[in-house]
PDB file of N, CA and C in Angstrom:
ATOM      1  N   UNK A   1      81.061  95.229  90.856  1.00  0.00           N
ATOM      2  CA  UNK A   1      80.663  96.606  90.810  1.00  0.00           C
ATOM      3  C   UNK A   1      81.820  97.394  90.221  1.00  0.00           C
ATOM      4  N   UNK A   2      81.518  98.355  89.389  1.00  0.00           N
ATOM      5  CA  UNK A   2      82.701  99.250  88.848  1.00  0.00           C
ATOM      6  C   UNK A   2      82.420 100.716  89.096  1.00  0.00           C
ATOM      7  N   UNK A   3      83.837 101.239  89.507  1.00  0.00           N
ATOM      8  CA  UNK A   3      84.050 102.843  89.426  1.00  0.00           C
ATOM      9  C   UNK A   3      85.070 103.294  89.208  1.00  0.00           C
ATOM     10  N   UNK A   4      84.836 104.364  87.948  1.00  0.00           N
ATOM     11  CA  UNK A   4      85.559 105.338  87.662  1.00  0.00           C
ATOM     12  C   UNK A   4      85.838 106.806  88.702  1.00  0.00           C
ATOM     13  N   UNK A   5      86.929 106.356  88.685  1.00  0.00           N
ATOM     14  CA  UNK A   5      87.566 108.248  89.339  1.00  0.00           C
ATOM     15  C   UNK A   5      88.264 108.889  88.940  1.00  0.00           C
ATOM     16  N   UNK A   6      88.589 110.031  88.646  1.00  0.00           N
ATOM     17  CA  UNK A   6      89.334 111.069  87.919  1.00  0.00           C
ATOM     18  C   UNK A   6      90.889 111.267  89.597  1.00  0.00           C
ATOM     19  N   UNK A   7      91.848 111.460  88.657  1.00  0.00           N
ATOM     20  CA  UNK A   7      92.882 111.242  90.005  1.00  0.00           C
ATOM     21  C   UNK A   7      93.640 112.280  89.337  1.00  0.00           C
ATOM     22  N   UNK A   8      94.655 112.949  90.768  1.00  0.00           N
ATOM     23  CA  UNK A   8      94.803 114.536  90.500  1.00  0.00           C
ATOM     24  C   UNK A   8      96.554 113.865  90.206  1.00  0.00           C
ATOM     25  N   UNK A   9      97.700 114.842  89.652  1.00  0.00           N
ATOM     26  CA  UNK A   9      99.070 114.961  89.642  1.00  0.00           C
ATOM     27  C   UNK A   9      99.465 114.185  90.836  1.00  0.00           C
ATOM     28  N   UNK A  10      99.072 114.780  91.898  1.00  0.00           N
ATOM     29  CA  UNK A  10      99.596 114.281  93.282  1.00  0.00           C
ATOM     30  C   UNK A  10      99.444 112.978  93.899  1.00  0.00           C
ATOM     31  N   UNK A  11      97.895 112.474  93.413  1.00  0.00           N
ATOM     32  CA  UNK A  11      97.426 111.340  93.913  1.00  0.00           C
ATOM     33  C   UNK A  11      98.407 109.852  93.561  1.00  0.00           C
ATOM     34  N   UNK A  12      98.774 109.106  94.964  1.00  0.00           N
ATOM     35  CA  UNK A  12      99.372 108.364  94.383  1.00  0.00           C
ATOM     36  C   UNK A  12      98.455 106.996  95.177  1.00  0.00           C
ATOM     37  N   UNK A  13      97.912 106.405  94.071  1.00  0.00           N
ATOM     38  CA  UNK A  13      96.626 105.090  93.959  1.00  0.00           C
ATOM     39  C   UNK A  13      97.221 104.311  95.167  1.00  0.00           C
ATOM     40  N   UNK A  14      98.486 103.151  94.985  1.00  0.00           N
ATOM     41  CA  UNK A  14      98.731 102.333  96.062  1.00  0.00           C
ATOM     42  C   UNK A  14      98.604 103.355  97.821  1.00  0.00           C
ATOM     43  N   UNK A  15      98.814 104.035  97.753  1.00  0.00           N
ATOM     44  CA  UNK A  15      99.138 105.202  98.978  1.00  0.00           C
ATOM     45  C   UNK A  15      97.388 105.370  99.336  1.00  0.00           C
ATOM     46  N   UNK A  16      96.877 105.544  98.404  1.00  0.00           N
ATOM     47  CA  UNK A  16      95.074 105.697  99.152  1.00  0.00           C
ATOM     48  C   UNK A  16      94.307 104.477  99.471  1.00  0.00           C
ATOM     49  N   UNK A  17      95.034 103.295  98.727  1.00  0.00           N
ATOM     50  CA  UNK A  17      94.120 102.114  98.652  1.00  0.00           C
ATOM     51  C   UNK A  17      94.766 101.565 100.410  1.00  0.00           C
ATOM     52  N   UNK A  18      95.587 102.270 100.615  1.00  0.00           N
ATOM     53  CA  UNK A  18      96.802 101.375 102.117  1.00  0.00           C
ATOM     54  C   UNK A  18      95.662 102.662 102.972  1.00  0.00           C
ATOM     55  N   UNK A  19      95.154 103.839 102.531  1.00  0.00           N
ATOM     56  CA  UNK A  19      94.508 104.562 103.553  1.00  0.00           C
ATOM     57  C   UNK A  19      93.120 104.001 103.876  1.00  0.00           C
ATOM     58  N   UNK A  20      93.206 103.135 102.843  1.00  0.00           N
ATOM     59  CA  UNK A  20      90.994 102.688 102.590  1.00  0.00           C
ATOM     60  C   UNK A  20      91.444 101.243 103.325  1.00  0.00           C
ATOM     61  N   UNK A  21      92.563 100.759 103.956  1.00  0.00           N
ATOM     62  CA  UNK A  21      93.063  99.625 104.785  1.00  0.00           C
ATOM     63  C   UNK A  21      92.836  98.339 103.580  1.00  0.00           C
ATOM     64  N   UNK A  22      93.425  98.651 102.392  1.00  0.00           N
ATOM     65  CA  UNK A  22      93.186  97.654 101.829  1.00  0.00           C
ATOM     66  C   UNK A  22      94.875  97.125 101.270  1.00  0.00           C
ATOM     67  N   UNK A  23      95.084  95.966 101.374  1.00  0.00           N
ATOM     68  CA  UNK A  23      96.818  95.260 101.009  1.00  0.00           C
ATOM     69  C   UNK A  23      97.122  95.093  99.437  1.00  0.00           C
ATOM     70  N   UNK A  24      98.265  95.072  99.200  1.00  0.00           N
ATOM     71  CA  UNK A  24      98.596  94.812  97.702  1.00  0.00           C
ATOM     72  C   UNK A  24      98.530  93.281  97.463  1.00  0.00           C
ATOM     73  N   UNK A  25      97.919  92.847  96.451  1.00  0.00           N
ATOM     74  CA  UNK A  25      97.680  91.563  96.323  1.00  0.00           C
ATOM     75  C   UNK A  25      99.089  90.972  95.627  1.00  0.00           C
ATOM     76  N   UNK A  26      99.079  92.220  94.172  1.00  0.00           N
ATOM     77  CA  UNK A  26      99.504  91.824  93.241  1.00  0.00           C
ATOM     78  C   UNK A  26      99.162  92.709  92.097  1.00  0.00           C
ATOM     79  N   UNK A  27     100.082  91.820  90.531  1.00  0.00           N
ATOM     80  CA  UNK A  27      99.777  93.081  89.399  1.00  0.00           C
ATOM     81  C   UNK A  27      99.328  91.942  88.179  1.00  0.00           C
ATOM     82  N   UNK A  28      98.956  91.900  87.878  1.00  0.00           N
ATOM     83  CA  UNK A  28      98.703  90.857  86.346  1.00  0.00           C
ATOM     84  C   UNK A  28      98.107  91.544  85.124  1.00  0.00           C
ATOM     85  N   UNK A  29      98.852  91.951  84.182  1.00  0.00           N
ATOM     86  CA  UNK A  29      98.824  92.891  83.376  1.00  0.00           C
ATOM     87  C   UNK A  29      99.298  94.126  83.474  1.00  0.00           C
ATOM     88  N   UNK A  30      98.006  94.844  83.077  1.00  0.00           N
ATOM     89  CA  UNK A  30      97.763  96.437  83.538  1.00  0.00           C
ATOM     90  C   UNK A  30      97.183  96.612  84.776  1.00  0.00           C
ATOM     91  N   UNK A  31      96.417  95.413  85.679  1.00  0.00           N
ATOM     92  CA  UNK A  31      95.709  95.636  86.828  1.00  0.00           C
ATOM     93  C   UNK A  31      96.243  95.279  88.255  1.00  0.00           C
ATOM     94  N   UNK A  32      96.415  96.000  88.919  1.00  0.00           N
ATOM     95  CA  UNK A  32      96.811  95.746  90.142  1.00  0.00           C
ATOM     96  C   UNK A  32      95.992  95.272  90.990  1.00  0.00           C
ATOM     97  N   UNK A  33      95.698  94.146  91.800  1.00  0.00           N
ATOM     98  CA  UNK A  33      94.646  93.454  92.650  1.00  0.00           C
ATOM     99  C   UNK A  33      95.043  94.442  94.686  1.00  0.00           C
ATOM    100  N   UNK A  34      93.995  94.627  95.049  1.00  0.00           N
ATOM    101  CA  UNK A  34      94.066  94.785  96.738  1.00  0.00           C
ATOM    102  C   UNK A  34      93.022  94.109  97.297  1.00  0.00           C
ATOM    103  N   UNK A  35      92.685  93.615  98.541  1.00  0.00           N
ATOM    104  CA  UNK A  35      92.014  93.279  99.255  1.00  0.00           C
ATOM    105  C   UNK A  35      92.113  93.578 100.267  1.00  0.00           C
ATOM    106  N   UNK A  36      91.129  94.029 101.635  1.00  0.00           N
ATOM    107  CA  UNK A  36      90.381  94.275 102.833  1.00  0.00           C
ATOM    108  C   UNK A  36      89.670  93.350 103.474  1.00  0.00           C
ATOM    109  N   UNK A  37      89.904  92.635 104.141  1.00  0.00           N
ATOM    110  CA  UNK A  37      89.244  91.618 105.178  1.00  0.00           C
ATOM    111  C   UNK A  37      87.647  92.003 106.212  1.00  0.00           C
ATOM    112  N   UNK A  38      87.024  91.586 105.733  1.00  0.00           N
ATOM    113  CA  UNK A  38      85.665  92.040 106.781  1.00  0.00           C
ATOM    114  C   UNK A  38      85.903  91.867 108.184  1.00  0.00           C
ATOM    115  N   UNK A  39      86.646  91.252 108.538  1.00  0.00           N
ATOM    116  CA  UNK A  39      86.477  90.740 109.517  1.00  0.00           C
ATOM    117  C   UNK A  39      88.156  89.884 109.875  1.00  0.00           C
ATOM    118  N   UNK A  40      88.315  89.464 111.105  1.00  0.00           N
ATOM    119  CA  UNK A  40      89.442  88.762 111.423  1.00  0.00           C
ATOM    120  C   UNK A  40      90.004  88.008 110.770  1.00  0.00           C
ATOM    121  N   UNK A  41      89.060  86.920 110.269  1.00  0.00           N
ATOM    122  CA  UNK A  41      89.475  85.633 109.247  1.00  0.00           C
ATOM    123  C   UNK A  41      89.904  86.543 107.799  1.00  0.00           C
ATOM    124  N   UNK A  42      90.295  85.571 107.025  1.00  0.00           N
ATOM    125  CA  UNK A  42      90.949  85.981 105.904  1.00  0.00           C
ATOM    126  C   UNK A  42      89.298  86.125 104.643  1.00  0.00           C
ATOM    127  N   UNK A  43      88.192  85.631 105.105  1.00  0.00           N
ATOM    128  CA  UNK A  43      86.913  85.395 103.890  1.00  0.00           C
ATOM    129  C   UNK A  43      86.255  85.930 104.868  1.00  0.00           C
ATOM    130  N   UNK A  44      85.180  86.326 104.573  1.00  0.00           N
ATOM    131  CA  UNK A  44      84.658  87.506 103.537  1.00  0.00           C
ATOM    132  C   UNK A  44      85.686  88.761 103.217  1.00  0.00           C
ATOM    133  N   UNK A  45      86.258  88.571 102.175  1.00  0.00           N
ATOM    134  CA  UNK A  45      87.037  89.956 101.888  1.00  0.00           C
ATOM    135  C   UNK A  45      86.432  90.826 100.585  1.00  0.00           C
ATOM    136  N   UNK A  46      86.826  91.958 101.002  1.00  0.00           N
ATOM    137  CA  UNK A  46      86.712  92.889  99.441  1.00  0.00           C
ATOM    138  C   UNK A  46      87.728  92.363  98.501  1.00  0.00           C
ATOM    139  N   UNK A  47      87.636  92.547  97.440  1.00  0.00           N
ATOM    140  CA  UNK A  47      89.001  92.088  96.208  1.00  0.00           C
ATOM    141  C   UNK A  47      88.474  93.081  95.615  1.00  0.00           C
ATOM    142  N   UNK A  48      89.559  94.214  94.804  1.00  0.00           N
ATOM    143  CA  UNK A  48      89.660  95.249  93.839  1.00  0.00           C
ATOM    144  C   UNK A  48      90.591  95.190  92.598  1.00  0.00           C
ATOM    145  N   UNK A  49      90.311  95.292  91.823  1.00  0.00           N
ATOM    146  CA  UNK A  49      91.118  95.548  90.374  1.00  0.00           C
ATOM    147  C   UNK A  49      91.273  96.648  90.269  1.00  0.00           C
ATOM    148  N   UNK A  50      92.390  97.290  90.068  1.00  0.00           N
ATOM    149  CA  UNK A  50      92.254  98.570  89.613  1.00  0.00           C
ATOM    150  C   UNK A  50      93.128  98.830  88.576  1.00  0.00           C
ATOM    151  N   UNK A  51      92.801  99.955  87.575  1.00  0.00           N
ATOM    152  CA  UNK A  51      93.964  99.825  86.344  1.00  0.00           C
ATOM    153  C   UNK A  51      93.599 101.579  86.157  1.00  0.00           C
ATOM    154  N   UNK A  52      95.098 102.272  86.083  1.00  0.00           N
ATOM    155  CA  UNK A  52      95.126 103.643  85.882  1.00  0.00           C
ATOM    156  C   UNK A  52      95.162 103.755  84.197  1.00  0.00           C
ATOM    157  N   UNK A  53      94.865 104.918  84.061  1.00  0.00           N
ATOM    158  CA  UNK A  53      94.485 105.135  82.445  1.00  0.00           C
ATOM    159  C   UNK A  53      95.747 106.729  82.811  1.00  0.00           C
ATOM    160  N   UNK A  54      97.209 106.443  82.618  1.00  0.00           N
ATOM    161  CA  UNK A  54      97.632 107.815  82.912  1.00  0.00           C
ATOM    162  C   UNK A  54      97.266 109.138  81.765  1.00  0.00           C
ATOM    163  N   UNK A  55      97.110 108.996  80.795  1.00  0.00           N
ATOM    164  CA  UNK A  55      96.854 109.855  79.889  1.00  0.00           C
ATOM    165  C   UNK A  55      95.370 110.698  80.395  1.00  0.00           C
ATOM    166  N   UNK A  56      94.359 109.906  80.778  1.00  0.00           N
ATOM    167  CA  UNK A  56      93.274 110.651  81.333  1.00  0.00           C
ATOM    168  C   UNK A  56      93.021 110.722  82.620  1.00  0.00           C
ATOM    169  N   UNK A  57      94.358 110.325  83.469  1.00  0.00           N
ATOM    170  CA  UNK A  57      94.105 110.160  84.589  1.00  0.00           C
ATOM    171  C   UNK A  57      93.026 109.696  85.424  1.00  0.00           C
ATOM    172  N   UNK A  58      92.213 108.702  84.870  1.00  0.00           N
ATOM    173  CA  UNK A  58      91.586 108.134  85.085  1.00  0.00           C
ATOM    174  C   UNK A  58      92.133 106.616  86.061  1.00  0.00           C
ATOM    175  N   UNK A  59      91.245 106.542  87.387  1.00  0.00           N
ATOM    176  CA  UNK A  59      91.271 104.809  87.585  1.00  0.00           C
ATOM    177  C   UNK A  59      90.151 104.245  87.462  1.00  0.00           C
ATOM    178  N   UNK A  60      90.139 102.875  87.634  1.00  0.00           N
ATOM    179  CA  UNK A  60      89.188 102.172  87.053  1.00  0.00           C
ATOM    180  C   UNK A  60      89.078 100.664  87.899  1.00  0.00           C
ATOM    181  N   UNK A  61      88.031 101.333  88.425  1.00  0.00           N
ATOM    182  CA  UNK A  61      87.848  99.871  89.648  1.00  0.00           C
ATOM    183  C   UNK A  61      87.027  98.954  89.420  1.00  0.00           C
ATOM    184  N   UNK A  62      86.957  97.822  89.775  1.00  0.00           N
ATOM    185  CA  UNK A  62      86.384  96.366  89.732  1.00  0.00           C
ATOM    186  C   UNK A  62      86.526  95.724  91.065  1.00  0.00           C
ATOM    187  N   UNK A  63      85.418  96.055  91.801  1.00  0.00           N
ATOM    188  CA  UNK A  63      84.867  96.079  93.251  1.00  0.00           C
ATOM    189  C   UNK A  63      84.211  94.235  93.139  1.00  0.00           C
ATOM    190  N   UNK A  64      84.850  93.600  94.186  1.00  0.00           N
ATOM    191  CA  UNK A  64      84.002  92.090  94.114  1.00  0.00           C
ATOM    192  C   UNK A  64      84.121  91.828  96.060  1.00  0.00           C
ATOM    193  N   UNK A  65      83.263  90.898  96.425  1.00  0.00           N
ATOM    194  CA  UNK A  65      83.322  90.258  97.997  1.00  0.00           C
ATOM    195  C   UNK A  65      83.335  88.749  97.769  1.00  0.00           C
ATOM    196  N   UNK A  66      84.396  88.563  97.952  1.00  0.00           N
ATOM    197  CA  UNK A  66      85.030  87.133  97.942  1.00  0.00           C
ATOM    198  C   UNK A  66      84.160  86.816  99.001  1.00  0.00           C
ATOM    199  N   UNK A  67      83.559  85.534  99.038  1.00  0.00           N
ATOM    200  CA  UNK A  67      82.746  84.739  99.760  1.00  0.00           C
ATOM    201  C   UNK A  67      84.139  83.804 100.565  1.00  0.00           C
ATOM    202  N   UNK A  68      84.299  82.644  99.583  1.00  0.00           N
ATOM    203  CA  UNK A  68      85.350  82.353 100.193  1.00  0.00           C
ATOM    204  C   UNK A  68      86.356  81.753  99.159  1.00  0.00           C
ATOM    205  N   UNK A  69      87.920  80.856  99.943  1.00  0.00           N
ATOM    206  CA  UNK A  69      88.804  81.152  99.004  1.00  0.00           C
ATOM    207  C   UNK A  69      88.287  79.752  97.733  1.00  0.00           C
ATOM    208  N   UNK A  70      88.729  80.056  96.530  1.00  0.00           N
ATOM    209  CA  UNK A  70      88.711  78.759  95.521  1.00  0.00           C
ATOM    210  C   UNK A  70      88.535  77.683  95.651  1.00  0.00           C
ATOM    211  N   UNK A  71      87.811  76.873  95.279  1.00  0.00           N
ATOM    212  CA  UNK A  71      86.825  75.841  95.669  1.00  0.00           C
ATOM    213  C   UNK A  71      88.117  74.049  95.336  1.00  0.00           C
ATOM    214  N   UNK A  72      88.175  74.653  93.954  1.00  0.00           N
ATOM    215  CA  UNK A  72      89.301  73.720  93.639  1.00  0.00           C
ATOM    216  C   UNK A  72      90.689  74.093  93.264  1.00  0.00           C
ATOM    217  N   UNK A  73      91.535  73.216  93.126  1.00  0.00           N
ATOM    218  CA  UNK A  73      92.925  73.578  93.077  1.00  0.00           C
ATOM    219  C   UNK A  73      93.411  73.355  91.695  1.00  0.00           C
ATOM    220  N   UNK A  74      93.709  74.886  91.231  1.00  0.00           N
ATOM    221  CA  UNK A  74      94.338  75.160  90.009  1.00  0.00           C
ATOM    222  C   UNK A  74      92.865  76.275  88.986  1.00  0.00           C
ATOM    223  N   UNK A  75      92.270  76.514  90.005  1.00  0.00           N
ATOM    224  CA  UNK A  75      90.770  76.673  89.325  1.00  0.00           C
ATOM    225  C   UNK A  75      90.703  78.268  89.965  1.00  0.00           C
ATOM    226  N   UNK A  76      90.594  79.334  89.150  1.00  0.00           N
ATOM    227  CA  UNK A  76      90.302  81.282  89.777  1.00  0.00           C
ATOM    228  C   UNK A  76      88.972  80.961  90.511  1.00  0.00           C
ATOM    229  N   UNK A  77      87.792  80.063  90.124  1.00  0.00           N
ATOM    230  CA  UNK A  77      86.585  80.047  90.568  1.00  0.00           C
ATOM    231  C   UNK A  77      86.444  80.339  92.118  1.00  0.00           C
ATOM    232  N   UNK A  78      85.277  81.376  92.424  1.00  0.00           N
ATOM    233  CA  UNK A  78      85.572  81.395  93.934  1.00  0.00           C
ATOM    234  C   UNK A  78      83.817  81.493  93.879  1.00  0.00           C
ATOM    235  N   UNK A  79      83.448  81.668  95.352  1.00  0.00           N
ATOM    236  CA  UNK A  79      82.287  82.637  95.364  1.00  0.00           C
ATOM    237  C   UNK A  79      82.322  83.815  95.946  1.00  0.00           C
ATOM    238  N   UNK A  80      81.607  84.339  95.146  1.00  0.00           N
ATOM    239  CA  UNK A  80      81.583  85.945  95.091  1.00  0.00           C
ATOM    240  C   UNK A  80      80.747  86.647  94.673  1.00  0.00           C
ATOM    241  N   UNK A  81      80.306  88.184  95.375  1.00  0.00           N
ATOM    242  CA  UNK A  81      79.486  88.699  95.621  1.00  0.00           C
ATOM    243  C   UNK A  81      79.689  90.033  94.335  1.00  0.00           C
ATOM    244  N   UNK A  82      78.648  90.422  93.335  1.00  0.00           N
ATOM    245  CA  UNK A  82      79.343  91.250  92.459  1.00  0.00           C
ATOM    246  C   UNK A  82      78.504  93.000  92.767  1.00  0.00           C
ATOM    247  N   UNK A  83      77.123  92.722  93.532  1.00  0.00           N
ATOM    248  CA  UNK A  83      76.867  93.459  93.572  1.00  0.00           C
ATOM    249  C   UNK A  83      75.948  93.676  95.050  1.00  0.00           C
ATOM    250  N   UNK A  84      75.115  94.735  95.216  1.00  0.00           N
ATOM    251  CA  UNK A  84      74.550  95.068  96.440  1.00  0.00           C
ATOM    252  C   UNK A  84      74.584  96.036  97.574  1.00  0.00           C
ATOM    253  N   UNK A  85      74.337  95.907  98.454  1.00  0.00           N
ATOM    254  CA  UNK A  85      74.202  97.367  99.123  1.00  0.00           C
ATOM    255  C   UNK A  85      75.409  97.457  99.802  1.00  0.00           C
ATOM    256  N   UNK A  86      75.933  96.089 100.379  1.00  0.00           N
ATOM    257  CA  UNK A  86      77.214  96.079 100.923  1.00  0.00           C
ATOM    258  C   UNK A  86      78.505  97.036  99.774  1.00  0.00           C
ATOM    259  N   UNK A  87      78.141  96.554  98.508  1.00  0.00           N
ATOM    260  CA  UNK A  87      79.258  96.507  98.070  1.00  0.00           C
ATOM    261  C   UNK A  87      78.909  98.215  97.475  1.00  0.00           C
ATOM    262  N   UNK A  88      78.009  98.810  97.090  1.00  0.00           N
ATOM    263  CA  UNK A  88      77.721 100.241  97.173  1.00  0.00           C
ATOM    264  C   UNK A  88      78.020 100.998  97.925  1.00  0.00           C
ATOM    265  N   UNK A  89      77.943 100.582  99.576  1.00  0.00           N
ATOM    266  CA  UNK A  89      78.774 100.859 100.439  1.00  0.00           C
ATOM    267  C   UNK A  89      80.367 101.429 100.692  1.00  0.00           C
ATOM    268  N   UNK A  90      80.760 100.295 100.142  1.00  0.00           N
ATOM    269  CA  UNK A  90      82.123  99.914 100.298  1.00  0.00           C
ATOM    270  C   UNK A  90      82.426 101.255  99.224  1.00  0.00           C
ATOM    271  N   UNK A  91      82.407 100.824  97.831  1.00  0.00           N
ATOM    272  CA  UNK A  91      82.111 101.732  96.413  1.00  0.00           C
ATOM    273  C   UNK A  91      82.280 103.323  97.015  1.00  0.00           C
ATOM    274  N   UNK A  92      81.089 103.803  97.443  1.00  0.00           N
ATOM    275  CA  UNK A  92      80.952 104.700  98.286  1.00  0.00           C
ATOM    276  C   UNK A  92      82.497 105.323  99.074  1.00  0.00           C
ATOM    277  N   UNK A  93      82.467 104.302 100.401  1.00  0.00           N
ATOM    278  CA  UNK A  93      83.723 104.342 101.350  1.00  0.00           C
ATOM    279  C   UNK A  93      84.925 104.821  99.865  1.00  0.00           C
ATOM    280  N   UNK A  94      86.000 103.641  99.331  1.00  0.00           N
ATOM    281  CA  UNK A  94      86.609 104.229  98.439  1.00  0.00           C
ATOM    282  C   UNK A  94      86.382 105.750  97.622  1.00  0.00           C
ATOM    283  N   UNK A  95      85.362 105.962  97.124  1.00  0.00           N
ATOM    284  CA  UNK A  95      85.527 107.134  96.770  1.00  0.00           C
ATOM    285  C   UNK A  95      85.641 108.373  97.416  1.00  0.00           C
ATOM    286  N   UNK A  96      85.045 108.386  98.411  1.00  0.00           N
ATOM    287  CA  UNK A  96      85.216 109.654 100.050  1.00  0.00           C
ATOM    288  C   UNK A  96      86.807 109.320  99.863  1.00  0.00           C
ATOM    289  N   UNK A  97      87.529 108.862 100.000  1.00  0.00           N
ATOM    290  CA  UNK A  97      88.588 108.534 100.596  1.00  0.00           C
ATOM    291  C   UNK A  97      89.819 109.002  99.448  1.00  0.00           C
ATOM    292  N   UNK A  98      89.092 108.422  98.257  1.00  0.00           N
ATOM    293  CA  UNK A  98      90.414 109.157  97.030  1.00  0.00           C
ATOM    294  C   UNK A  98      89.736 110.265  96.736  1.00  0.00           C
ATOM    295  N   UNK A  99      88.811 111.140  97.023  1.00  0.00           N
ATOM    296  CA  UNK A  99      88.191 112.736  96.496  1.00  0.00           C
ATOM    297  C   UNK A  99      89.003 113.351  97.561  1.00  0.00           C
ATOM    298  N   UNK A 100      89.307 112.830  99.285  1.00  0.00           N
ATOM    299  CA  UNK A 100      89.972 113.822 100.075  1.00  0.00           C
ATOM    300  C   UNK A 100      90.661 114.806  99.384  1.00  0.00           C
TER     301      UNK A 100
END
């Protein structure tokens, strides 16, 4: 699932994504990865991409629900959830949260 948000001078992205209880994964490229745990165990989690556009102040999300972790070793393949009401939800949640 993807969303665009318009982000103000002040807004600082890692600082809202730690308010939406989600951890820094990591950066690979231009995109910074976070994830949120459903639950106790480490799977079912949210996983987010996000990549700022500073000139238009734009971010740019790439919303997924990791099923569970990588099947084989040396392999990104996971299962995962790309779309649905859960994840509209979630979509949803994030944006309430960076419009505060």
């Amino acid at each position: 699932m993807k969303l665009t948000l318009k982000k103000s001078n002040r807004d600082n992205t890692p600082e809202i994504m730690r308010q939406a209880r989600y951890r820094y994964m990591g950066q690979s490229g231009d995109q910074q990865s976070f994830v949120r745990s459903v639950s106790q165990n480490p799977y079912p989690r949210f996983h987010v991409y996000l990549k700022e556009d500073k000139q238009t102040k734009e971010v740019f999300f790439t919303l997924h629900l990791d099923q569970k972790r990588m099947s084989y070793k040396g392999s990104n393949a996971h299962s995962g959830d790309y779309d649905g009401e859960l994840l509209k939800e979630e979509s949803q949640r994030i944006k309430d949260i960076f419009e505060k």
